[in-house]
C-alpha atoms as a PDB file:
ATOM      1  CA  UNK A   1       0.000   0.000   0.000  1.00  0.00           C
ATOM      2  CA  UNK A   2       1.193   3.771  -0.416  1.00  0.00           C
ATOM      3  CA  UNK A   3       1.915   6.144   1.787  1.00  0.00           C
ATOM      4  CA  UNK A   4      -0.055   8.653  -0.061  1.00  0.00           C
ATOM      5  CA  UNK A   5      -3.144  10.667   2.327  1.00  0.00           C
ATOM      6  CA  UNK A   6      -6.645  10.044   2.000  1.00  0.00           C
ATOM      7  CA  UNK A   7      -7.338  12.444  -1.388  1.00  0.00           C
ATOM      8  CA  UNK A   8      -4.065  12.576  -2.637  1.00  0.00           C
ATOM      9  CA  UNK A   9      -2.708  11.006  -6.274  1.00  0.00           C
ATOM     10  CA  UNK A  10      -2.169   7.754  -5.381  1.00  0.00           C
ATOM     11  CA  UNK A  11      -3.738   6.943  -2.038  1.00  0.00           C
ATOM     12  CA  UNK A  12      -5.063   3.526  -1.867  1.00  0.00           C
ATOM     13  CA  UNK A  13      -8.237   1.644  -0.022  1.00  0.00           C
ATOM     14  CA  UNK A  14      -9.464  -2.195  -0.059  1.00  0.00           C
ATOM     15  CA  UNK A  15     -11.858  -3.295  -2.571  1.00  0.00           C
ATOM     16  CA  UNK A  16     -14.791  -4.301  -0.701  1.00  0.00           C
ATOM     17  CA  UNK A  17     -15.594  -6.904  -3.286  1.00  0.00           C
ATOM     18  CA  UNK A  18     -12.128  -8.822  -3.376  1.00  0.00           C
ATOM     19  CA  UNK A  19     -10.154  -7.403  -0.969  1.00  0.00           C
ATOM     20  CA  UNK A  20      -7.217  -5.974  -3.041  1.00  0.00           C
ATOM     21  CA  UNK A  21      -5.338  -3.185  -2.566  1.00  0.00           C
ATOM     22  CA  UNK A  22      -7.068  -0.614  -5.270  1.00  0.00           C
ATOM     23  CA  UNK A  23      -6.459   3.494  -5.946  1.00  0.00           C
ATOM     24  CA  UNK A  24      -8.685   5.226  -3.739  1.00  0.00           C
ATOM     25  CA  UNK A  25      -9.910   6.686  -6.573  1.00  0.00           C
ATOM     26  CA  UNK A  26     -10.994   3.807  -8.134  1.00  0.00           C
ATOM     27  CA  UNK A  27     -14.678   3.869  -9.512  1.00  0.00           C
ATOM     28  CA  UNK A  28     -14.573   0.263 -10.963  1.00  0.00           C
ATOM     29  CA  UNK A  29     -11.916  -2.604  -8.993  1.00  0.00           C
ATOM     30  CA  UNK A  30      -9.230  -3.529 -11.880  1.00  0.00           C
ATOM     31  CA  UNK A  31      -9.405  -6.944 -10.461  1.00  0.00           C
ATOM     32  CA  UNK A  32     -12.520  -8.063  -9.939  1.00  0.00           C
ATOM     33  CA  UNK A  33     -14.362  -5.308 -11.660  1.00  0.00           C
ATOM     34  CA  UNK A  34     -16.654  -4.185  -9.828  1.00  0.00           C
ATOM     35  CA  UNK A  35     -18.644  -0.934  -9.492  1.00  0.00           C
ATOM     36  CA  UNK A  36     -17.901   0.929  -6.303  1.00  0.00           C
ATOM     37  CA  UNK A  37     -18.914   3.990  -6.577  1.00  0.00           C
ATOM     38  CA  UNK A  38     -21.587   5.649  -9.071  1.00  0.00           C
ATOM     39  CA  UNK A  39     -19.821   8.877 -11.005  1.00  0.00           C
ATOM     40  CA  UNK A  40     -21.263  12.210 -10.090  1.00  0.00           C
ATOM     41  CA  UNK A  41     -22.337  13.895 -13.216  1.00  0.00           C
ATOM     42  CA  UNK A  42     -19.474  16.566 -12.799  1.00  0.00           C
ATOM     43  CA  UNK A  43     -17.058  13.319 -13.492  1.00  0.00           C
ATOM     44  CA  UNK A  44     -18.604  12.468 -17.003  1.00  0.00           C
ATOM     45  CA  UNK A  45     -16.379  15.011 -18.328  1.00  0.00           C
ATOM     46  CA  UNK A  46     -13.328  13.299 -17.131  1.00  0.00           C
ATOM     47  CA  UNK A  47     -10.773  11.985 -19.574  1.00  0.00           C
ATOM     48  CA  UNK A  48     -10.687   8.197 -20.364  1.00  0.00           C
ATOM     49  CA  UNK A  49      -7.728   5.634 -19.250  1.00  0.00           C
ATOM     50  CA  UNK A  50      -4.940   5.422 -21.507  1.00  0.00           C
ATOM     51  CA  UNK A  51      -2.775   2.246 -21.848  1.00  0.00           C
ATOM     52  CA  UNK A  52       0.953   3.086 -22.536  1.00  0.00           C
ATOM     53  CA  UNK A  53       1.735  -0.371 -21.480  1.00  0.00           C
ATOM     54  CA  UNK A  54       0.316  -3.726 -23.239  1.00  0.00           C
ATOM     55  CA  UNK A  55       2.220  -6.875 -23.333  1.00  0.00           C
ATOM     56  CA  UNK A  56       1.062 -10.011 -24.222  1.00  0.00           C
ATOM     57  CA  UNK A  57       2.893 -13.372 -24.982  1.00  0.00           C
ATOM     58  CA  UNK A  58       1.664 -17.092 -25.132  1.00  0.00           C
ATOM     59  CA  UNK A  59       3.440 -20.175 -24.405  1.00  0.00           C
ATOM     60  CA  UNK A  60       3.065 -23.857 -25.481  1.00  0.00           C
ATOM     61  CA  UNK A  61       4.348 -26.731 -23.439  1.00  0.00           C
ATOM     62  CA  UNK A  62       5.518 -29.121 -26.355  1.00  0.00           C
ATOM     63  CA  UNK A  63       3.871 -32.401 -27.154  1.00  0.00           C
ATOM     64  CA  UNK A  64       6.927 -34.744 -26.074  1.00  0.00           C
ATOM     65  CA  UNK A  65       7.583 -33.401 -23.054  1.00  0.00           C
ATOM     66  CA  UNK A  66       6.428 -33.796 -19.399  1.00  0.00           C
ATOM     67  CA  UNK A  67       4.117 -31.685 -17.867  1.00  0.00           C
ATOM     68  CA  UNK A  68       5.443 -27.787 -16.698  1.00  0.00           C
ATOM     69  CA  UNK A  69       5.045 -25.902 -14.178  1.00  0.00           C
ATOM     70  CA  UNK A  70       5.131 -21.999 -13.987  1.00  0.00           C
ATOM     71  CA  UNK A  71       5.016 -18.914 -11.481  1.00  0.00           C
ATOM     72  CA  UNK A  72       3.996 -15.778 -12.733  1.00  0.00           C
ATOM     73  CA  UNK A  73       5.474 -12.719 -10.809  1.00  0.00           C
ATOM     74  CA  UNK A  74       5.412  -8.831 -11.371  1.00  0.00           C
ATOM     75  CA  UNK A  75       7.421  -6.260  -9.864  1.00  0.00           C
ATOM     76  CA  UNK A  76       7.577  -2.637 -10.488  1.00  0.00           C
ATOM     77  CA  UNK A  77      10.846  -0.453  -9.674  1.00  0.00           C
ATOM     78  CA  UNK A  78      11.118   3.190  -9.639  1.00  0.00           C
ATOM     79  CA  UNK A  79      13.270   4.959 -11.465  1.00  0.00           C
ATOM     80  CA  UNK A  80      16.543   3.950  -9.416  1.00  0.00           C
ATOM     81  CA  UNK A  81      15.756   0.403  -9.989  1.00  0.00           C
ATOM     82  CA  UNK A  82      14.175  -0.041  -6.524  1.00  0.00           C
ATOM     83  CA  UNK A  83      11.667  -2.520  -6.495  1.00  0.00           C
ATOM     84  CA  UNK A  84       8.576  -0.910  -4.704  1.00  0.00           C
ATOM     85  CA  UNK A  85       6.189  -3.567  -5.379  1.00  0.00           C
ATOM     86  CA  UNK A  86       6.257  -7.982  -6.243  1.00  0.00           C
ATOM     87  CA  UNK A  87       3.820  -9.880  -6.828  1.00  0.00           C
ATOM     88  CA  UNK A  88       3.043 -13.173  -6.861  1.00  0.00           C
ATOM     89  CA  UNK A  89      -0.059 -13.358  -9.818  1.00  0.00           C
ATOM     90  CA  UNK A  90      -0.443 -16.939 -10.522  1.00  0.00           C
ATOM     91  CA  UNK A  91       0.751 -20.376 -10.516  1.00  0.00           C
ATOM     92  CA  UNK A  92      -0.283 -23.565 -12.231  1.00  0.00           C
ATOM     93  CA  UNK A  93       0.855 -26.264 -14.310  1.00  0.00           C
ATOM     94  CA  UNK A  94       0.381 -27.270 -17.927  1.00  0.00           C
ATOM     95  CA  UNK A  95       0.201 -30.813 -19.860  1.00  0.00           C
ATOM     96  CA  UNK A  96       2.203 -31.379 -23.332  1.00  0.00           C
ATOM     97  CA  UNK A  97       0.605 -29.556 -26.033  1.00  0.00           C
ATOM     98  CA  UNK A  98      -1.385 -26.992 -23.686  1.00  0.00           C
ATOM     99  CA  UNK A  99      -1.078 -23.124 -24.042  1.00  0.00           C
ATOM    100  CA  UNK A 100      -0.911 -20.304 -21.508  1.00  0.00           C
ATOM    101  CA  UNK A 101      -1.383 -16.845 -22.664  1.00  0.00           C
ATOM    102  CA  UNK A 102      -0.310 -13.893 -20.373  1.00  0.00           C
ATOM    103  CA  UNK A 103      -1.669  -9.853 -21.015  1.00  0.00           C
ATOM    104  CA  UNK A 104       0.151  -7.297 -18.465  1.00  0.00           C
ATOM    105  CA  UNK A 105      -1.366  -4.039 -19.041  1.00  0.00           C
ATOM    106  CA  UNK A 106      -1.157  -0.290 -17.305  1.00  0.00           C
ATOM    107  CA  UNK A 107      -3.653   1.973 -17.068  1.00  0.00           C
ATOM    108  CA  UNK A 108      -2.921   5.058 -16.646  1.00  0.00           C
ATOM    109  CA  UNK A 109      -5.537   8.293 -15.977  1.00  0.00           C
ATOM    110  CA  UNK A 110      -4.961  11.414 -14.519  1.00  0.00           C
ATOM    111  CA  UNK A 111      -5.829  12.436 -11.128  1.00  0.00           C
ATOM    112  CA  UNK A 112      -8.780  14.284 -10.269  1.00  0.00           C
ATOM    113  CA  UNK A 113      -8.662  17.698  -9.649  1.00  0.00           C
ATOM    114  CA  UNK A 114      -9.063  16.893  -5.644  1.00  0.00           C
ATOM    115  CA  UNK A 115      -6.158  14.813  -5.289  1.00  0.00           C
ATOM    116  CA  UNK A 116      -3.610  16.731  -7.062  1.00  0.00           C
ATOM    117  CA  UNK A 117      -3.151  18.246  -3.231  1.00  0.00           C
ATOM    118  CA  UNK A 118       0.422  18.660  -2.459  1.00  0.00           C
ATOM    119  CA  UNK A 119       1.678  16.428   0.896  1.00  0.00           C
ATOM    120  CA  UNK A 120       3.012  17.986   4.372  1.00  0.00           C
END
C-alpha cells in the first residue's frame, strides 16, 4: 500500500468486493471489476484511461515433453531500480501440447482535480 493521504494522487483503499489493494480513486476494482462507486455527473467530463503499457505473450508446453510448471510474478521499480512492489499473480501447471497466454497491461488516468493536493 502507499503512503499517499486520503485524497491525494495515489492513495489507496481495499476493494470491498475482493479485498485488493485498489487506488482510492478507483470507480470500478481492476481486479474483480466491480462498481464501487456511481460517477457524479461533474465526473462524465473526465478523460478516459490510456494504456501506454500492453504486453502479451503465449506459451506452449511441447507435445513430447512432461508436464510444466510456472510462477507468474510482477514487480515494479522506480526509477533507481528499486523494487517498490512484487507480486506473486499466478501459478499452475500445464500438460504437453497446452497453451498459456499472459496480457500485463497499465492503465494510466490522470488524477482528479481533488487529489492533485500537495503532501506535508
Amino acid at each position: 500500500m502507499t503512503l499517499a493521504h486520503p485524497g491525494t494522487a495515489g492513495a489507496t483503499r481495499i476493494c470491498p468486493h475482493c479485498r485488493e489493494t485498489i487506488l482510492e480513486s478507483a470507480e470500478v476494482c481492476p481486479a474483480c471489476r466491480h462498481k464501487l462507486r456511481f460517477s457524479e455527473p461533474t465526473s462524465a467530463i473526465a478523460t478516459s484511461a490510456s494504456t501506454p503499457l500492453r504486453v502479451e505473450g503465449s506459451f506452449r508446453n511441447p507435445v513430447d515433453s512432461g508436464a510444466w510448471e510456472y510462477s507468474m510474478v510482477l514487480t515494479i521499480r522506480n526509477e533507481r531500480g528499486e523494487e517498490i512492489a512484487r507480486k506473486l499473480v499466478g501459478v499452475g501447471a500445464m500438460q504437453p501440447n497446452e497453451q498459456r497466454t499472459f496480457t500485463l497491461n497499465v492503465e494510466m488516468n490522470p488524477a482528479s482535480t481533488s487529489s492533485k493536493r500537495t503532501r506535508h
